[in-house]
Protein backbone atom coordinates (compact mmCIF):
# COMPACT_ATOMS: atom_id res chain seq x y z
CA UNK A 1 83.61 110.42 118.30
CA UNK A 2 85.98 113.12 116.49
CA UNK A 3 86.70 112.79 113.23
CA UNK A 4 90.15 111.79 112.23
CA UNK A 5 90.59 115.42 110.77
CA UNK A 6 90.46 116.50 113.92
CA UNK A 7 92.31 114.26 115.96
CA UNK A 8 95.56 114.27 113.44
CA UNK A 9 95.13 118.13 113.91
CA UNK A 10 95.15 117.66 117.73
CA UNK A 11 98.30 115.42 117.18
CA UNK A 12 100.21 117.62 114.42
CA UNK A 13 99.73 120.92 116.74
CA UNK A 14 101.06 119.27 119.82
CA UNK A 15 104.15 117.28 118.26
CA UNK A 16 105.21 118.12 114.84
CA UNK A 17 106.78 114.48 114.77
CA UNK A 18 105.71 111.15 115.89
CA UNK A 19 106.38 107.40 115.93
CA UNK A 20 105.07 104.20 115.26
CA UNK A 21 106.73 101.40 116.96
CA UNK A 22 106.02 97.82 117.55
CA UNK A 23 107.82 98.40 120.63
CA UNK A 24 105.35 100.84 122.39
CA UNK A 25 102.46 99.56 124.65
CA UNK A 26 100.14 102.51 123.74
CA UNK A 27 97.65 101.37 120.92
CA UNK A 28 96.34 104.10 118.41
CA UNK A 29 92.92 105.92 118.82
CA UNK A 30 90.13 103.34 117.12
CA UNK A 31 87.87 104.78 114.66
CA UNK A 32 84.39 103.21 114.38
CA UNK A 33 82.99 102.66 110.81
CA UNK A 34 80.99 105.72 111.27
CA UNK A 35 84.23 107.93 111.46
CA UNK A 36 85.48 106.90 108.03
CA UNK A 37 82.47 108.04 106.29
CA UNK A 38 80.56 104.58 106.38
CA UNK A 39 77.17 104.56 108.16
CA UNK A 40 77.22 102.88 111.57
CA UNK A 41 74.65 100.24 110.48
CA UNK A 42 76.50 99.10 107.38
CA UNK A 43 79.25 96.31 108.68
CA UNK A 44 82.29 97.41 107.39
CA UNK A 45 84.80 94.22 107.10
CA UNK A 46 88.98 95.29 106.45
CA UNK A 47 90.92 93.28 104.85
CA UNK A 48 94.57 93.10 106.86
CA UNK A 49 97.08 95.69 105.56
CA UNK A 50 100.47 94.76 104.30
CA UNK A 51 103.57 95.87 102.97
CA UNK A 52 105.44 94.58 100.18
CA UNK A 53 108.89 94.86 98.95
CA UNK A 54 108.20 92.74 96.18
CA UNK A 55 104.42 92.74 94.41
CA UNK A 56 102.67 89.47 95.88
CA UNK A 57 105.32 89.03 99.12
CA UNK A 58 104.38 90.24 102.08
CA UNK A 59 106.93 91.62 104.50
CA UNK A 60 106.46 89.98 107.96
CA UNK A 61 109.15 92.02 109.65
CA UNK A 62 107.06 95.29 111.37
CA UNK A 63 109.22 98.18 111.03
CA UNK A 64 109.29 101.81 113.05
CA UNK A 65 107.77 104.43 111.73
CA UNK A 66 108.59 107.73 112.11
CA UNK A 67 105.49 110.78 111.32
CA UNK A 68 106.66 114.35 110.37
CA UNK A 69 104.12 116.51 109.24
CA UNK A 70 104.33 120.24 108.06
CA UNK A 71 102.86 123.50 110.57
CA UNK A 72 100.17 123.66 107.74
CA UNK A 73 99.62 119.68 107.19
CA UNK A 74 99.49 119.71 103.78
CA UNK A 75 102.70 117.46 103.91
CA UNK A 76 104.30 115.38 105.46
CA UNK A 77 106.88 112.25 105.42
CA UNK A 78 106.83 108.30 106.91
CA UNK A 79 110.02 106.89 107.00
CA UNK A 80 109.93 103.05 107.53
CA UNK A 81 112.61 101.02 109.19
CA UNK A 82 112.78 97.29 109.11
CA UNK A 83 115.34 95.78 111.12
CA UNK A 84 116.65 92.15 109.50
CA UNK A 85 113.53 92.45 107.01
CA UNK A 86 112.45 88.76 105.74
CA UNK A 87 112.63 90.10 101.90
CA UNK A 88 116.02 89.04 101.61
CA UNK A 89 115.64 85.57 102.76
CA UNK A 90 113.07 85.17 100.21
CA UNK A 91 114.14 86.99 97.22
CA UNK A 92 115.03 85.08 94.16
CA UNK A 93 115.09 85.50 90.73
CA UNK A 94 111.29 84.04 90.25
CA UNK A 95 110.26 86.32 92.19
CA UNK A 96 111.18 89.76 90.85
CA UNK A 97 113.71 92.24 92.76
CA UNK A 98 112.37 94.77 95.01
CA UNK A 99 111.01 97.69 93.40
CA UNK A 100 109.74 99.56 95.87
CA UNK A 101 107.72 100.11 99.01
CA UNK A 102 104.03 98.93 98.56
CA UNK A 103 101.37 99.46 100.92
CA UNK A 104 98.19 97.13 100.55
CA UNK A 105 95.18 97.53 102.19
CA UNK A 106 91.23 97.49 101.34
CA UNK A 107 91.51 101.09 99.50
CA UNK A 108 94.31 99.79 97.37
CA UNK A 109 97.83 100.35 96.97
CA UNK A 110 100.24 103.35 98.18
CA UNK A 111 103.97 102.92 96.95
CA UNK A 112 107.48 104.38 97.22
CA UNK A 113 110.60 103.70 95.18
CA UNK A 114 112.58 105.59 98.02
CA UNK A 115 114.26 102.24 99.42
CA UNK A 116 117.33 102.06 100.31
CA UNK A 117 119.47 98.73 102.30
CA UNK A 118 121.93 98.90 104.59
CA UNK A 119 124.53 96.52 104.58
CA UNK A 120 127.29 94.89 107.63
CA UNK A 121 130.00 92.53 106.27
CA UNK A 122 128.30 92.28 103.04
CA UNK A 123 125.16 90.59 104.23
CA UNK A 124 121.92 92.68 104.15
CA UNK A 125 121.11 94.53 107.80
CA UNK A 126 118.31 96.85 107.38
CA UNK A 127 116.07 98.46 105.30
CA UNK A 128 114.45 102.10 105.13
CA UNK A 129 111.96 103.42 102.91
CA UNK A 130 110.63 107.04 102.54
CA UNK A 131 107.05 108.09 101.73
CA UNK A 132 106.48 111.32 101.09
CA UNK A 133 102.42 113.02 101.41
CA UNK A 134 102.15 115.95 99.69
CA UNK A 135 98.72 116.73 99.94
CA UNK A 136 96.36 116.79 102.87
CA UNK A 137 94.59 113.89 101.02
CA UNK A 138 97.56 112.28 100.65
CA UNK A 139 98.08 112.36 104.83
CA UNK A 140 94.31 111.22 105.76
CA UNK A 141 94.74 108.56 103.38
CA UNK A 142 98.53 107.63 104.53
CA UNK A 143 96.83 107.58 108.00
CA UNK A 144 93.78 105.54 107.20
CA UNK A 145 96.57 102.59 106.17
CA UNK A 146 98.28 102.80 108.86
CA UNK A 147 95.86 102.64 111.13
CA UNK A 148 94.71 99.32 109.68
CA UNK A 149 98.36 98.62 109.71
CA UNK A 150 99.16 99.11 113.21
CA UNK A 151 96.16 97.45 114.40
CA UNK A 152 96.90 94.33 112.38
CA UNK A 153 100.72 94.27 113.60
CA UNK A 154 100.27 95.51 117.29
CA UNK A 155 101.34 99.09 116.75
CA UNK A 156 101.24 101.96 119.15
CA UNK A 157 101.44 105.77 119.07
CA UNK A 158 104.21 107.80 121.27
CA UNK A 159 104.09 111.53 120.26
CA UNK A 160 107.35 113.21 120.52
């Protein structure tokens, strides 16, 4: 097994950019307990990853996801793109307005206020957010979520 170090190295030195799509048939590399630092006898259980416009509301609509990462990979960017996203149809005033992009998972909570809508004859069409990594920390941990992301939602990997 390689560590994920390694294999994001493999991935950043042959394609600078990459994408996640719920489109794409190829699933991403699996990573046994062991790899994340856990010993292989301990059972290890996940709980599914999420995202969240709103704190508490989970977004069912799986967006694309598109990977740059810096020659060095000390940074790098995830841009998220959800197509008709389900927040609008259940925002309302009890429930808050969207403050940003969170990202839920076992290890906690990674968030972005980079969100921006775009809208078509005044009705709400699609949504992007921006997360930016700027450490190499920042990246292995990104990439630990979406992992559990992607295997939760039926994600696959397409280097460019």
């Amino acid at each position: 097994m390689q560590s994920i170090a390694k294999m994001q190295t493999k991935i950043s030195a042959k394609a600078p950019s990459a994408t996640l799509s719920s489109r794409q048939g190829v699933k991403l590399p699996k990573y046994s307990a062991g790899a994340r630092g856990f010993s292989r006898k301990s059972q290890v259980v996940f709980d599914d990853a999420s995202l969240q416009f709103i704190k508490g509301v989970n977004e069912t609509c799986v967006p694309d996801v598109k990977l740059t990462r810096s020659r060095t990979g000390t940074t790098g960017t995830a841009t998220f793109s959800f197509e008709q996203p389900s927040v609008f149809e259940a925002q309302d005033e009890a429930m808050g307005e969207i403050t940003g992009l969170f990202m839920i998972d076992d290890e906690g909570e990674l968030s972005t206020t980079d969100v921006t809508a775009k809208f078509i004859n005044g009705k709400p069409s699609r949504v992007e957010a921006r997360y930016v990594m700027r450490t190499s920390f920042d990246w292995e941990r990104f990439m630990r979520f979406m992992e559990r992301y992607a295997e939760d939602n039926g994600l696959g990997f397409q280097g460019k």
